[in-house]
PDB file of N, CA and C in Angstrom:
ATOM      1  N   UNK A   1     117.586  31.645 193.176  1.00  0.00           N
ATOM      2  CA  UNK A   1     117.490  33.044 193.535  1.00  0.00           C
ATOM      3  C   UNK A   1     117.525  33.933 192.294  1.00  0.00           C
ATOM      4  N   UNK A   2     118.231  33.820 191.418  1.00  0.00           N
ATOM      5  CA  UNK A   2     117.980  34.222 189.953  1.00  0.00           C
ATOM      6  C   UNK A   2     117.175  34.263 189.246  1.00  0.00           C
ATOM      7  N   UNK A   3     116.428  33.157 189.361  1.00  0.00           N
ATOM      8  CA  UNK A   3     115.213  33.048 188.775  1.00  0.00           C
ATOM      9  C   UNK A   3     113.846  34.222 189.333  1.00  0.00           C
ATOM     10  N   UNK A   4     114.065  34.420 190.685  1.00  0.00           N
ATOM     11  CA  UNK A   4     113.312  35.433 191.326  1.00  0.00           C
ATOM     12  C   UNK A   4     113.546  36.300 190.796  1.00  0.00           C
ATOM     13  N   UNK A   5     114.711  37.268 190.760  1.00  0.00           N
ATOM     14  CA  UNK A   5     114.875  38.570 189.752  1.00  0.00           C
ATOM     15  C   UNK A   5     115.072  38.238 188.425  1.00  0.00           C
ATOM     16  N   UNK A   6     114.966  37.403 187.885  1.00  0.00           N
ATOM     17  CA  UNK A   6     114.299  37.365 186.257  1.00  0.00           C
ATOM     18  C   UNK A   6     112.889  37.772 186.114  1.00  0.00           C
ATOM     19  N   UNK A   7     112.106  37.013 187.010  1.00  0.00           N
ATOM     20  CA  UNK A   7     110.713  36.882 187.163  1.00  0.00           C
ATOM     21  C   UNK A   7     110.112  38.137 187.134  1.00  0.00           C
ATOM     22  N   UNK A   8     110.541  39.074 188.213  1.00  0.00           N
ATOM     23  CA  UNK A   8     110.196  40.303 189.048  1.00  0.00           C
ATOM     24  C   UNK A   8     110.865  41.673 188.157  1.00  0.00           C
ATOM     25  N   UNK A   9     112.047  40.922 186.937  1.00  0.00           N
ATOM     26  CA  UNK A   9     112.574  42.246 186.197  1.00  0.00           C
ATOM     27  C   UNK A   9     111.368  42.227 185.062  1.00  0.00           C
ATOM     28  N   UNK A  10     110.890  40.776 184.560  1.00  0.00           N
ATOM     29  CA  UNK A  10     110.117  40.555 183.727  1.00  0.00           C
ATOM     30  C   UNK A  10     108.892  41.529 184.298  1.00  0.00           C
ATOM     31  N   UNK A  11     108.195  41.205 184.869  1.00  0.00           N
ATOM     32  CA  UNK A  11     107.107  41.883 185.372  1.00  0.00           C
ATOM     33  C   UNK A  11     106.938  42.866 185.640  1.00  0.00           C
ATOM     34  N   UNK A  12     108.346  44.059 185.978  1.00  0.00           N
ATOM     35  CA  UNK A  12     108.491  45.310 186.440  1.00  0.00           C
ATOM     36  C   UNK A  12     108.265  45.679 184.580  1.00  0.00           C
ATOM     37  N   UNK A  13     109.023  45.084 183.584  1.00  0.00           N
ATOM     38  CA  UNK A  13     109.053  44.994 182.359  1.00  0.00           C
ATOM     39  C   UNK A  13     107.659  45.226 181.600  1.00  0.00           C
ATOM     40  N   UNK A  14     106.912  44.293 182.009  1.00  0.00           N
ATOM     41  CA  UNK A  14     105.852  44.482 181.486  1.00  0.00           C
ATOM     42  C   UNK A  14     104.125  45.593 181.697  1.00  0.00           C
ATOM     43  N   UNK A  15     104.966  45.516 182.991  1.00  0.00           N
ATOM     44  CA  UNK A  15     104.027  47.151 183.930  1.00  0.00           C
ATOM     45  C   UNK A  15     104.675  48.077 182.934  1.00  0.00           C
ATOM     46  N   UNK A  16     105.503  48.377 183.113  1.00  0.00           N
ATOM     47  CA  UNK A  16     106.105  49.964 181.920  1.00  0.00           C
ATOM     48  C   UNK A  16     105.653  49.764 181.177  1.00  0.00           C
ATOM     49  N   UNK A  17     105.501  48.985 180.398  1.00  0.00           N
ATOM     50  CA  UNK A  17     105.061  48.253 179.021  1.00  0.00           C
ATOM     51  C   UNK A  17     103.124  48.820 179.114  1.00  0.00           C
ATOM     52  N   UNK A  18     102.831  48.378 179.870  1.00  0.00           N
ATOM     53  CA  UNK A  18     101.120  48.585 179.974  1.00  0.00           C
ATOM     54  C   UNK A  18     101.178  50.042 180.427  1.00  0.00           C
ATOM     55  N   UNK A  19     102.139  50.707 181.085  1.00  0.00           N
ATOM     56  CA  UNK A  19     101.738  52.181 181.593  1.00  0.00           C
ATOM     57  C   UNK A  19     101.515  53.138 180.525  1.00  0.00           C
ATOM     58  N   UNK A  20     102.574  52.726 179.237  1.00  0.00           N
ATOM     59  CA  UNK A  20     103.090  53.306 178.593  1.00  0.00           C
ATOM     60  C   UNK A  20     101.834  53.231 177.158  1.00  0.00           C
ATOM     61  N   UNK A  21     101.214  51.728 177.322  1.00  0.00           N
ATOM     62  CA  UNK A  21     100.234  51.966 176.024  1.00  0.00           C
ATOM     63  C   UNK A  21      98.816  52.845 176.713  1.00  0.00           C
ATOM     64  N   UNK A  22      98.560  52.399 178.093  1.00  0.00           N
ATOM     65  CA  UNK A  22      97.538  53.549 178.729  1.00  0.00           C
ATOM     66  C   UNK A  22      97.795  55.108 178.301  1.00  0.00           C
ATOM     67  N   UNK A  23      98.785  55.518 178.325  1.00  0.00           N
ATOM     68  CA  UNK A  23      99.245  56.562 178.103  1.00  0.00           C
ATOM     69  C   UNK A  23      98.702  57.171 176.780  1.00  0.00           C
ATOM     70  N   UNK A  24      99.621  56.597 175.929  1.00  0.00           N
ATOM     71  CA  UNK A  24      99.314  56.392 174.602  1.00  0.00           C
ATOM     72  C   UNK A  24      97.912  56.376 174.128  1.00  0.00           C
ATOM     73  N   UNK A  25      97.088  55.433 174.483  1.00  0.00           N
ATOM     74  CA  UNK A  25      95.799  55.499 174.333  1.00  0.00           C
ATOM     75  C   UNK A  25      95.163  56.845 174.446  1.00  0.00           C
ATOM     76  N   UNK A  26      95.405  57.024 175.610  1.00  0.00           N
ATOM     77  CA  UNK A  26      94.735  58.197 176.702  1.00  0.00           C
ATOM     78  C   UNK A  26      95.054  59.613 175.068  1.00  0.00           C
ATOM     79  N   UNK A  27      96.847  60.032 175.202  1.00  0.00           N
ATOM     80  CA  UNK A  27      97.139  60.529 173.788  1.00  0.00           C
ATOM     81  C   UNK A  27      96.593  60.165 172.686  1.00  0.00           C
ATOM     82  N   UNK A  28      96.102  59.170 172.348  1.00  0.00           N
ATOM     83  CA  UNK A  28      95.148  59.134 170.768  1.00  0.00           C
ATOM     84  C   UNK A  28      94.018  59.569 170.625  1.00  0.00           C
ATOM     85  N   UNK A  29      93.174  59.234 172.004  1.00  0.00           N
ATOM     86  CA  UNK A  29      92.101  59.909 172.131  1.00  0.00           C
ATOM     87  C   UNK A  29      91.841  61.697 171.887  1.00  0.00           C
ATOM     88  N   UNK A  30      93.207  62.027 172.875  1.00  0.00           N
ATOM     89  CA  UNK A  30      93.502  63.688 172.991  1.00  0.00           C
ATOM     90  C   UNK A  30      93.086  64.076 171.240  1.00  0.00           C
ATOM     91  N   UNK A  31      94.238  63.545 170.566  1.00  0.00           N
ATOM     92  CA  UNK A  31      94.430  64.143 169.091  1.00  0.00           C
ATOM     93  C   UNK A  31      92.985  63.885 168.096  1.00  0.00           C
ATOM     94  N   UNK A  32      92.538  62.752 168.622  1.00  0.00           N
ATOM     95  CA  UNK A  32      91.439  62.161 167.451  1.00  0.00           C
ATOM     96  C   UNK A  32      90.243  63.363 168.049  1.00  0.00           C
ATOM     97  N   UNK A  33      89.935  64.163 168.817  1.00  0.00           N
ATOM     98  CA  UNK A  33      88.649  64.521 169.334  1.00  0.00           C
ATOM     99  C   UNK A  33      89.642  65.847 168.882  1.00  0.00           C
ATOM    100  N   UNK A  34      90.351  66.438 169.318  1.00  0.00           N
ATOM    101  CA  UNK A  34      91.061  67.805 168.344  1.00  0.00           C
ATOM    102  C   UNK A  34      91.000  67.644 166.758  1.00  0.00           C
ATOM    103  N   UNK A  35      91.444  66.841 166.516  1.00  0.00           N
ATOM    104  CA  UNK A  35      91.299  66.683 164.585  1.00  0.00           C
ATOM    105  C   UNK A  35      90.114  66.955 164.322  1.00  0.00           C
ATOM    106  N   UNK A  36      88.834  66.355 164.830  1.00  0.00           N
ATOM    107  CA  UNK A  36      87.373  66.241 164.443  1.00  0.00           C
ATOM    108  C   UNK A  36      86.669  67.832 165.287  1.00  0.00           C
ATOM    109  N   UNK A  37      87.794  68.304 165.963  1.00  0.00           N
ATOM    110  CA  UNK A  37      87.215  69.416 166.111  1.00  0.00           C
ATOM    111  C   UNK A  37      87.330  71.059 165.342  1.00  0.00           C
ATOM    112  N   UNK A  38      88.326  70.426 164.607  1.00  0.00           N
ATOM    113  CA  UNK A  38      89.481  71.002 163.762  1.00  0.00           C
ATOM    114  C   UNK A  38      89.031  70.670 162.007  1.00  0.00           C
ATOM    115  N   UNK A  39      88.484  69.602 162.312  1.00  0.00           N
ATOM    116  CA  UNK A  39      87.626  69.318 160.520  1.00  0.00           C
ATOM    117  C   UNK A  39      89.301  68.679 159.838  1.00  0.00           C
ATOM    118  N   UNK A  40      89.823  68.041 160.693  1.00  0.00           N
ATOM    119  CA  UNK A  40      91.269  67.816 160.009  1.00  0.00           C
ATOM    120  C   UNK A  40      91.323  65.868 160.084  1.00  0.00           C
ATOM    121  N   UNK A  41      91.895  65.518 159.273  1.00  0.00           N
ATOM    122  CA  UNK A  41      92.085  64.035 159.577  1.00  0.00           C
ATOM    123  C   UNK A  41      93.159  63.752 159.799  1.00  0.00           C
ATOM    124  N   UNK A  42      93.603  62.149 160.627  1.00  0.00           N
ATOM    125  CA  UNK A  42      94.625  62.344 161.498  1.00  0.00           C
ATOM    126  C   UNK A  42      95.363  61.014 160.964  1.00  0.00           C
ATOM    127  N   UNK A  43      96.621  61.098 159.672  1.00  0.00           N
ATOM    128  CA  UNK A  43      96.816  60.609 159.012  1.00  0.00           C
ATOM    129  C   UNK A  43      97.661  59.237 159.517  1.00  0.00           C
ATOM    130  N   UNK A  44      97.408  57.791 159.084  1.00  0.00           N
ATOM    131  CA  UNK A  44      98.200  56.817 159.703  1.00  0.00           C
ATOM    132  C   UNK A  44      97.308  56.094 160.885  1.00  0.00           C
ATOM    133  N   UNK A  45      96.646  56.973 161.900  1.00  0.00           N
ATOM    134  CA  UNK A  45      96.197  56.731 163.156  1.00  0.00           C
ATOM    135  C   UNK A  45      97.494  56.412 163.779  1.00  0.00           C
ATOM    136  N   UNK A  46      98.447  57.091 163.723  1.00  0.00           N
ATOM    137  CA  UNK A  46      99.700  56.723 164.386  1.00  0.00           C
ATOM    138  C   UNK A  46     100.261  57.514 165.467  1.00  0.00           C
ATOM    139  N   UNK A  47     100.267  57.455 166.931  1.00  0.00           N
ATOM    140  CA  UNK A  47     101.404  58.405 167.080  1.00  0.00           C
ATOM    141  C   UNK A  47     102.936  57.534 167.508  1.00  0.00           C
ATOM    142  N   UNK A  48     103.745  58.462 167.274  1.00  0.00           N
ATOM    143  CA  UNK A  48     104.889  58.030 167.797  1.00  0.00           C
ATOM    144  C   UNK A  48     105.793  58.797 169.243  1.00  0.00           C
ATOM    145  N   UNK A  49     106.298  57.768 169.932  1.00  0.00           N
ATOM    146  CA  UNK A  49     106.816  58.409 171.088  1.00  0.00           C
ATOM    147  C   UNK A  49     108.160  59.743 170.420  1.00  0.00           C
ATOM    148  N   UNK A  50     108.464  60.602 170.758  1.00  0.00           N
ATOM    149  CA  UNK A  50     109.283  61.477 170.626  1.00  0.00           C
ATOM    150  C   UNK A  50     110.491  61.790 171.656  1.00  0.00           C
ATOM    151  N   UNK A  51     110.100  61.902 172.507  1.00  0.00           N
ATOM    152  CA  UNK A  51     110.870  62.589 173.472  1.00  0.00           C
ATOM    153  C   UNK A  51     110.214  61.544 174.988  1.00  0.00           C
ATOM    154  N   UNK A  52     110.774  61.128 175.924  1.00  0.00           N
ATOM    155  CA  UNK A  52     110.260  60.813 177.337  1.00  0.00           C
ATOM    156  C   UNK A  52     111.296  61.187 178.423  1.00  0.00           C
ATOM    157  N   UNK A  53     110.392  62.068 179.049  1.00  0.00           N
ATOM    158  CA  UNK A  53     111.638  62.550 180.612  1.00  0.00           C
ATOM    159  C   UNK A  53     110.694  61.959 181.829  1.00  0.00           C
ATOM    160  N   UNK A  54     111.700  62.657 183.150  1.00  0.00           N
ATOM    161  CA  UNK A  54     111.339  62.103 184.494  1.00  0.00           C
ATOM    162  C   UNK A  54     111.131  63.682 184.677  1.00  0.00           C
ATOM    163  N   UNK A  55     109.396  63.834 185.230  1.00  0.00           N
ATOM    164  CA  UNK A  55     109.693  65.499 185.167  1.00  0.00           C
ATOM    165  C   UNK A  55     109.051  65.945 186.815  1.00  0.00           C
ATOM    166  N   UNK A  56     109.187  66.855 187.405  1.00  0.00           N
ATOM    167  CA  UNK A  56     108.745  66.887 188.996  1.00  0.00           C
ATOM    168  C   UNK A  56     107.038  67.308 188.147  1.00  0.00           C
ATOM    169  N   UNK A  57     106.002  66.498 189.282  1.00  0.00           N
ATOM    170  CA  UNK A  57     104.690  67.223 188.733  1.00  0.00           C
ATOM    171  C   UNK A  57     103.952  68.072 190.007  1.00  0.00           C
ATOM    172  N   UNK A  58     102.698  68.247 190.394  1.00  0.00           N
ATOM    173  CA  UNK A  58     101.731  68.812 191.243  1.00  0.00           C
ATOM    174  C   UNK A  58     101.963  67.057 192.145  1.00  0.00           C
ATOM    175  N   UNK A  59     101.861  66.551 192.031  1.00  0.00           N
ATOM    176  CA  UNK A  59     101.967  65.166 192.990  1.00  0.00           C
ATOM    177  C   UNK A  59     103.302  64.258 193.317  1.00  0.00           C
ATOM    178  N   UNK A  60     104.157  64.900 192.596  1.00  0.00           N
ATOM    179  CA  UNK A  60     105.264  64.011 192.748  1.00  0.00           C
ATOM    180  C   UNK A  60     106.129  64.076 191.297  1.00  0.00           C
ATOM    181  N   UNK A  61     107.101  63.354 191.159  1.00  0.00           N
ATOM    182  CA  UNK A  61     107.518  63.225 189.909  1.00  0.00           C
ATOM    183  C   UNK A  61     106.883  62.290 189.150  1.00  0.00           C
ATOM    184  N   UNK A  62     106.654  62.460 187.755  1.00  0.00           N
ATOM    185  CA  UNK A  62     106.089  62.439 186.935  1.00  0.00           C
ATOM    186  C   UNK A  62     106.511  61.842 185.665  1.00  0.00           C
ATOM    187  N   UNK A  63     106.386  61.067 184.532  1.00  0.00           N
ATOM    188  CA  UNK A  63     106.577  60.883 183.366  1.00  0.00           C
ATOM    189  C   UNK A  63     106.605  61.709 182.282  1.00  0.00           C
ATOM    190  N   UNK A  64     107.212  62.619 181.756  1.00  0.00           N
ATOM    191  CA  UNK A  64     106.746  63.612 180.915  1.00  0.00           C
ATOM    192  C   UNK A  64     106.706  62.720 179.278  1.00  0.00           C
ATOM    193  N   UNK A  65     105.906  62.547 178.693  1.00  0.00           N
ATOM    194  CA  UNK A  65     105.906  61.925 176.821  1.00  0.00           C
ATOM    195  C   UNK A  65     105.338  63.364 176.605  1.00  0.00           C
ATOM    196  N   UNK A  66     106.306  62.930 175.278  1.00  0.00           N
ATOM    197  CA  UNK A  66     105.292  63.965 173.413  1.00  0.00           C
ATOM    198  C   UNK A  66     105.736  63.008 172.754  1.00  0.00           C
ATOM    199  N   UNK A  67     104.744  62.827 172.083  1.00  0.00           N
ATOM    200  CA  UNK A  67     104.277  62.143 171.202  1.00  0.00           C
ATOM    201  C   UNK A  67     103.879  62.961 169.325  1.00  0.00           C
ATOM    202  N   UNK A  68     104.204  62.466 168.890  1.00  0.00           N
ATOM    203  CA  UNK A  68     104.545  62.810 167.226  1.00  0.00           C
ATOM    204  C   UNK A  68     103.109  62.657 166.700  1.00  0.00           C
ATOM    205  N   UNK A  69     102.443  63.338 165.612  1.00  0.00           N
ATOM    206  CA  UNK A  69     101.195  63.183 164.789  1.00  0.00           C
ATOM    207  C   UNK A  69     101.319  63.507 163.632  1.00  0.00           C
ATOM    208  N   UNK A  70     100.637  62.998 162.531  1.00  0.00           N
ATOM    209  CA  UNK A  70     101.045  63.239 161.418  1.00  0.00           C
ATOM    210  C   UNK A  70      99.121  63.899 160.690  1.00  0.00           C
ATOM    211  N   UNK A  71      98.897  64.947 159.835  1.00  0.00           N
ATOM    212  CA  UNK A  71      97.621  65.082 159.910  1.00  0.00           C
ATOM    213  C   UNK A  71      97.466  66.028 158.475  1.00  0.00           C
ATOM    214  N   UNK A  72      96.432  66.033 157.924  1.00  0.00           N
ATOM    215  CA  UNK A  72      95.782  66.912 156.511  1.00  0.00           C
ATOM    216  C   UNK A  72      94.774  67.912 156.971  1.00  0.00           C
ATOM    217  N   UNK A  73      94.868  68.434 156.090  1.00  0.00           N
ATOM    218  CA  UNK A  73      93.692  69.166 155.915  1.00  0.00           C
ATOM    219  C   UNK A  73      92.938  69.382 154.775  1.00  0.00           C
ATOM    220  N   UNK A  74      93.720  68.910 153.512  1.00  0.00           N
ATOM    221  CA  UNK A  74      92.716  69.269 152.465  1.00  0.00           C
ATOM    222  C   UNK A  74      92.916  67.636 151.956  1.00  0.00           C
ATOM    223  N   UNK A  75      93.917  66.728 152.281  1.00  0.00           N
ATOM    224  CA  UNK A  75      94.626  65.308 151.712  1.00  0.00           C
ATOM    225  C   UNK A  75      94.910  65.452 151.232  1.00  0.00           C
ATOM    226  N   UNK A  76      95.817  66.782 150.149  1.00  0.00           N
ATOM    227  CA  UNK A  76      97.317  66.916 149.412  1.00  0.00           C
ATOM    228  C   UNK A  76      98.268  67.136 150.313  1.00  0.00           C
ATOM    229  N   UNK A  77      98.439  67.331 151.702  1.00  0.00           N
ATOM    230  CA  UNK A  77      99.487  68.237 152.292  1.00  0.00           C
ATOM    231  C   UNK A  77      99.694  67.102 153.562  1.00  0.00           C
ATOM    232  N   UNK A  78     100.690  67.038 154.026  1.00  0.00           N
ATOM    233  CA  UNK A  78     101.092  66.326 155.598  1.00  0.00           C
ATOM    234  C   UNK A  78     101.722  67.341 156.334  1.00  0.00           C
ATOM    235  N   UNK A  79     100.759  67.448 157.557  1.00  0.00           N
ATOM    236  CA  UNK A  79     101.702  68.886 158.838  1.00  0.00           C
ATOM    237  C   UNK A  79     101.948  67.851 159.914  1.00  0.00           C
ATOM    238  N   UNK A  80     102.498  68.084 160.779  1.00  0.00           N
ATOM    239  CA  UNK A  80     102.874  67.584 161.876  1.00  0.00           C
ATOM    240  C   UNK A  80     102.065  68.134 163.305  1.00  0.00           C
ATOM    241  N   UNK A  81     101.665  67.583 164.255  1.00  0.00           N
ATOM    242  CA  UNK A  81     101.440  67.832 165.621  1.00  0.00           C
ATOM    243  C   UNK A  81     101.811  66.994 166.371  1.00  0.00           C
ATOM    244  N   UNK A  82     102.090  67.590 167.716  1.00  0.00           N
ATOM    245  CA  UNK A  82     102.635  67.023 169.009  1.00  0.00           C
ATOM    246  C   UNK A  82     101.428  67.165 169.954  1.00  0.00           C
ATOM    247  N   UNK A  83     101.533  65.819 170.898  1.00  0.00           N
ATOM    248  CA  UNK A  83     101.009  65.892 172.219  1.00  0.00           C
ATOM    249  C   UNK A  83     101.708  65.846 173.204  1.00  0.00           C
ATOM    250  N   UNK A  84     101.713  66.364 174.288  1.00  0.00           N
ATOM    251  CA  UNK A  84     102.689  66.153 175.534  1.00  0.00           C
ATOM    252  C   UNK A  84     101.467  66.100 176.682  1.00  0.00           C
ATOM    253  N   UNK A  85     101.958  65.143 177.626  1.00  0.00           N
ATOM    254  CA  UNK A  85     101.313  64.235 178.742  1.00  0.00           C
ATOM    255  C   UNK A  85     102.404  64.643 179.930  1.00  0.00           C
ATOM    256  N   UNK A  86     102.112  64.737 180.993  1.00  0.00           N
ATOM    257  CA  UNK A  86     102.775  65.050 182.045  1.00  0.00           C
ATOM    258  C   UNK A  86     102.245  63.440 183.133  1.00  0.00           C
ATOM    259  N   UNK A  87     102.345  62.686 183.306  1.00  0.00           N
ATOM    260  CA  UNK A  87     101.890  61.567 183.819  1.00  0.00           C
ATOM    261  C   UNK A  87     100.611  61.092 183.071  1.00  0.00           C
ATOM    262  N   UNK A  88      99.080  61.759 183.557  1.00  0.00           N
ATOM    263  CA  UNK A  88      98.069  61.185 182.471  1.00  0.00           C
ATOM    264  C   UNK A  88      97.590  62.299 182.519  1.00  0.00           C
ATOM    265  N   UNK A  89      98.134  63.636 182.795  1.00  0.00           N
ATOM    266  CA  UNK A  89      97.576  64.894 182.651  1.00  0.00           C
ATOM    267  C   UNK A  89      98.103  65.445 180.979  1.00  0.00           C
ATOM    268  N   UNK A  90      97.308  66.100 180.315  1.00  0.00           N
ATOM    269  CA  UNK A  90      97.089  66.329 178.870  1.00  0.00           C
ATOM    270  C   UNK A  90      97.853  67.713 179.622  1.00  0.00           C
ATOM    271  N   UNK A  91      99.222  67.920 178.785  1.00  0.00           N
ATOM    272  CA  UNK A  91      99.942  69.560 179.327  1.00  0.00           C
ATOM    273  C   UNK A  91      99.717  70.324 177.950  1.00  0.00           C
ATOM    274  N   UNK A  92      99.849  69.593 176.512  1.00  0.00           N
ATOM    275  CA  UNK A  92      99.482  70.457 175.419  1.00  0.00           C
ATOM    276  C   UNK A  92      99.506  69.549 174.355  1.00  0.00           C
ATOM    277  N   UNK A  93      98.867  70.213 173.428  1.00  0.00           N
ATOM    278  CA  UNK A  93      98.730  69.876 172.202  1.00  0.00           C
ATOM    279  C   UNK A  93      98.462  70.929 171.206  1.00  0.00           C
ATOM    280  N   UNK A  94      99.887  69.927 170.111  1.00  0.00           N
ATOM    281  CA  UNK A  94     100.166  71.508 169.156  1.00  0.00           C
ATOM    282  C   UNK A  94     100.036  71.431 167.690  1.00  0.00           C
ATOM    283  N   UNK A  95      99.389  71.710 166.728  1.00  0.00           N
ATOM    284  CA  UNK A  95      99.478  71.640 165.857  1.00  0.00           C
ATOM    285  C   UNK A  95      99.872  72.217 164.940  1.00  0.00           C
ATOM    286  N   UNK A  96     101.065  72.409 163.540  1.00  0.00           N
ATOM    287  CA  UNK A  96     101.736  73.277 162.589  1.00  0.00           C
ATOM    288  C   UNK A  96     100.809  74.024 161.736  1.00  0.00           C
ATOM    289  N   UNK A  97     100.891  75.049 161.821  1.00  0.00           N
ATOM    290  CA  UNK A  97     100.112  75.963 160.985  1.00  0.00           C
ATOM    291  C   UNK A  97      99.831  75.011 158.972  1.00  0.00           C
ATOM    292  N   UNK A  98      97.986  75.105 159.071  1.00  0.00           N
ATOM    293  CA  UNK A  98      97.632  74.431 157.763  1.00  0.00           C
ATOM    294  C   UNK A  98      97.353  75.212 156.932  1.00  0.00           C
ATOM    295  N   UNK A  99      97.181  74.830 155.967  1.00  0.00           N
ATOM    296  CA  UNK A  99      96.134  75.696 155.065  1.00  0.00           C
ATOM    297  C   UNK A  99      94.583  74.959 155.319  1.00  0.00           C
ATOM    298  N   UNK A 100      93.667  75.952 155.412  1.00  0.00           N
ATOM    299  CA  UNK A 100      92.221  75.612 155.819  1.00  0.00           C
ATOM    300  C   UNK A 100      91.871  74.793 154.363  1.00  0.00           C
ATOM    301  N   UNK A 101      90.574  73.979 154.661  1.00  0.00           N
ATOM    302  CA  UNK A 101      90.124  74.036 153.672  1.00  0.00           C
ATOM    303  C   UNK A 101      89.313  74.367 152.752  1.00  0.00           C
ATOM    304  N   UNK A 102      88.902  74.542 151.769  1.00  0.00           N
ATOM    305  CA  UNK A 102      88.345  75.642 150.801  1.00  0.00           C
ATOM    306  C   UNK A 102      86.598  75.111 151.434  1.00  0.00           C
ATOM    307  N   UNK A 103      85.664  76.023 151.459  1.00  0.00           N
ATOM    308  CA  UNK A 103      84.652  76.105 152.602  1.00  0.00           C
ATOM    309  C   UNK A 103      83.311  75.590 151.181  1.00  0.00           C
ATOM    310  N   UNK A 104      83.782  76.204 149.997  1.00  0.00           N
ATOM    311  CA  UNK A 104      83.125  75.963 148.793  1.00  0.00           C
ATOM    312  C   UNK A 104      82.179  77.479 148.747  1.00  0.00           C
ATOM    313  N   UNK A 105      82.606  78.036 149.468  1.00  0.00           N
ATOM    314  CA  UNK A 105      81.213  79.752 149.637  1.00  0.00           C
ATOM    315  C   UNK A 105      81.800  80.394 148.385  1.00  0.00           C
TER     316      UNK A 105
END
């Protein structure tokens, strides 16, 4: 009988596990199509989890992530941006004030 809830904790284990890189994914995409819209590069290709709550949504309760970014604009400088996901709904994305880069005009 133990062996059944090993099995079934394992597997509940590994669903979070897959919800959580969907997620993620879904968030890399968000930032990589903002950077390139932004003329900014998105340093590492990394994000990192930050913060995760249980949050009420439009359907039910919900997963809330933000997620950490690290990014340039000219490649002397590192700013920071956040994404936040409300289940697989994109709620914002923020980026720290840069310096632009020089246009050459």
């Amino acid at each position: 009988m133990i062996w059944i809830f090993f099995f079934a904790l394992l597997a509940l284990g590994y669903q979070a596990w897959a919800w959580q890189q969907t997620a993620k994914g879904q968030a890399m995409q968000v930032v990589k199509r903002r950077c390139q819209q932004e003329a900014l590069q998105l340093l590492d290709d990394t994000l990192v989890l930050e913060k995760m709550r249980i949050r009420p949504g439009k359907t039910g309760w919900s997963l809330w992530r933000c997620y950490q970014f690290e990014f340039t604009s000219t490649g002397d400088q590192r700013y920071r941006g956040h994404v936040v996901l409300l289940g697989r709904k994109l709620e914002a994305i923020e980026l720290a004030a840069y310096r632009a880069p020089d246009s050459g005009l």
